[in-house]
Protein backbone atom coordinates (compact mmCIF):
# COMPACT_ATOMS: atom_id res chain seq x y z
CA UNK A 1 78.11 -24.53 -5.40
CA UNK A 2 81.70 -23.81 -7.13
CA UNK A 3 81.48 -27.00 -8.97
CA UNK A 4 77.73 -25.34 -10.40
CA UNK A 5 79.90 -22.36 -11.03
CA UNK A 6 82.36 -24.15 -13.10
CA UNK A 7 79.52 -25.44 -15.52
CA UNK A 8 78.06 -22.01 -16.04
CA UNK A 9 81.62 -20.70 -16.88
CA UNK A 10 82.08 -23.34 -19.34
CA UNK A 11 78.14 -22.66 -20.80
CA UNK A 12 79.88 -19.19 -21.30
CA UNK A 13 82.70 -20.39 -23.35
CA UNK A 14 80.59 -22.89 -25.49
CA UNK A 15 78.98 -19.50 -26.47
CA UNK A 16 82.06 -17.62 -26.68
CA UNK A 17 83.22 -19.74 -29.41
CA UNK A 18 79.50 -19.77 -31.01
CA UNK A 19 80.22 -16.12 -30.62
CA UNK A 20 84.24 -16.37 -32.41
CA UNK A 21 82.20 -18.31 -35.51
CA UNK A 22 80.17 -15.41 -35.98
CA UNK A 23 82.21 -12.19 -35.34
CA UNK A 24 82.75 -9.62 -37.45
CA UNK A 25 85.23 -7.02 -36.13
CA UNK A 26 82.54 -4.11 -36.08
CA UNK A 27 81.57 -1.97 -33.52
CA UNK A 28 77.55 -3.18 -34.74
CA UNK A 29 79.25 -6.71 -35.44
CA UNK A 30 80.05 -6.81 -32.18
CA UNK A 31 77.58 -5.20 -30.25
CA UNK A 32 74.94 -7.76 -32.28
CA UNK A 33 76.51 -10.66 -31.75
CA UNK A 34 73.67 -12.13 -29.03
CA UNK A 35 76.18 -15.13 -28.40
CA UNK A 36 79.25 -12.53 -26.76
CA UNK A 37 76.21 -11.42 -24.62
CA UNK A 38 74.75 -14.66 -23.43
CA UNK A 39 77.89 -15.61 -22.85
CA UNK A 40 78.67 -12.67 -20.42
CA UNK A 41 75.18 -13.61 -18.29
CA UNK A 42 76.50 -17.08 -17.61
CA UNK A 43 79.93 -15.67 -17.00
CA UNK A 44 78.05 -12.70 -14.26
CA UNK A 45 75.65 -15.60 -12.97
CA UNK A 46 78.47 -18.06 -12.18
CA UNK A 47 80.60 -15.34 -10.74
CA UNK A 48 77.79 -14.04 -8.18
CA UNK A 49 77.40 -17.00 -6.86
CA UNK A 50 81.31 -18.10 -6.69
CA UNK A 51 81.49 -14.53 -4.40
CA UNK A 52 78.77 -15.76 -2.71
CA UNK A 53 80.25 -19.56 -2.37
CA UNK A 54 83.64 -17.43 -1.38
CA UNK A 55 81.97 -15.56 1.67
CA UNK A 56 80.86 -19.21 3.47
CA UNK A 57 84.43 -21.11 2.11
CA UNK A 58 87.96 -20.34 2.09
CA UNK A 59 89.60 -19.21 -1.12
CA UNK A 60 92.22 -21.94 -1.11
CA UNK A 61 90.30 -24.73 -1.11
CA UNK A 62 87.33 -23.45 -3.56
CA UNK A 63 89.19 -21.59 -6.45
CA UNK A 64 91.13 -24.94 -7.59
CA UNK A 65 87.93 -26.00 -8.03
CA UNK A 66 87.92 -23.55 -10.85
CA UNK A 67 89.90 -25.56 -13.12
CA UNK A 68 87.40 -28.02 -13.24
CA UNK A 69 85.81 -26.43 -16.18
CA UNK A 70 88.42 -27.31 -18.37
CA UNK A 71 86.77 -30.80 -17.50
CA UNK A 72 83.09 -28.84 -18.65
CA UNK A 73 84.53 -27.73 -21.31
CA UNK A 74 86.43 -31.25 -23.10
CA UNK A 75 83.36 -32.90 -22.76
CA UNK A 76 80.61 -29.98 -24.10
CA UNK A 77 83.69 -29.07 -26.89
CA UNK A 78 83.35 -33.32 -27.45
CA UNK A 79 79.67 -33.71 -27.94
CA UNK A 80 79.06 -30.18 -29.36
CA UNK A 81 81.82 -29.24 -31.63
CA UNK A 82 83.37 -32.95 -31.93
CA UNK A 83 86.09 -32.17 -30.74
CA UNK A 84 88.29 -35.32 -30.07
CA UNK A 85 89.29 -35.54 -26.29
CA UNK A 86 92.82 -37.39 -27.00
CA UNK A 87 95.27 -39.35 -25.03
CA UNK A 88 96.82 -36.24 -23.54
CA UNK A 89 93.17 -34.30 -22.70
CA UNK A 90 92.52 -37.45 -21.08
CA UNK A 91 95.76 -37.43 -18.76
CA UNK A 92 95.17 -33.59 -18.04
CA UNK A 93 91.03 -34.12 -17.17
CA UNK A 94 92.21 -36.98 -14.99
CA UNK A 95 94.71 -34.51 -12.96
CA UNK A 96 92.73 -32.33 -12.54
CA UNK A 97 90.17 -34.24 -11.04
CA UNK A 98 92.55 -35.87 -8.99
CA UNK A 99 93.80 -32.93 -7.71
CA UNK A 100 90.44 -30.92 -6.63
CA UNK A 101 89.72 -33.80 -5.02
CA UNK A 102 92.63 -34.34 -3.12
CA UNK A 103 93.04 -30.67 -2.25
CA UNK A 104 89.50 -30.82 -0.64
CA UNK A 105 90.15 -34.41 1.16
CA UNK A 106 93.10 -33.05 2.75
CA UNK A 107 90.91 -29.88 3.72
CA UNK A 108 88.44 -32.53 5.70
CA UNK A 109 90.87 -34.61 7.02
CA UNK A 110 93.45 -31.25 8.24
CA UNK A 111 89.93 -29.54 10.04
CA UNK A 112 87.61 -32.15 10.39
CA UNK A 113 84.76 -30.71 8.33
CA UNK A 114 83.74 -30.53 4.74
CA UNK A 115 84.69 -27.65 2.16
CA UNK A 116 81.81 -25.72 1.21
C-alpha cells in the first residue's frame, strides 16, 4: 500500500515539474496552472491512503518506504523528460532499495510477521 503511495507521490512531481515549465508568477498564472492542481490530487490521494496504511503498520518500518519514490521518480524523469540516470543515480536507487528492503526483512525476522 506505501509502495502504491510512493508512485502517486512521484505522479505528483512529474506534474509538478510539467507545472515549473509552465508557471508564470501570477496570482491567475498560478491559480490556472491545471498541472500545480493535478499534482496536489495525487499528492492528497497518496497521502490518505499512507494515513490509512499508517493506522494498520508501524511508522518505522513504512515511512522509509517513502524514499522509494526517488526510485519513481529516476525512472518516470528517464523515460519522460530523458533524463540520464548516471553512474551515481544508479548507486543511490540501488541503496535505497537495499535498504527498504532490509529495514522490512529485519522487521519479519525481529516479530515474525510481515510489514504491512
Amino acid at each position: 500500500m506505501v509502495v502504491f503511495c510512493t508512485f502517486l507521490f512521484s505522479i505528483a512531481q512529474i506534474f509538478y515539474k510539467n507545472a515549473a515549465e509552465r508557471l508564470s508568477l501570477s496570482f491567475e498564472g498560478i491559480i490556472l496552472n491545471y498541472f500545480i492542481w493535478i499534482a496536489l490530487v495525487f499528492y492528497g490521494i497518496g497521502t490518505l491512503i499512507f494515513t490509512y496504511a499508517l493506522k494498520k503498520g508501524e511508522l518505522s518500518v513504512l515511512y522509509p518506504v517513502i524514499s522509494t519514490s526517488f526510485v519513481w521518480v529516476a525512472l518516470f524523469s528517464f523515460f519522460i523528460f530523458d533524463e540520464p540516470i548516471t553512474f551515481m543515480k544508479g548507486i543511490g536507487i540501488s541503496a535505497i532499495v537495499l535498504g527498504v528492503i532490509l529495514l522490512n526483512s529485519y522487521k519479519e525476522v525481529e516479530d515474525g510477521s510481515s510489514s504491512y
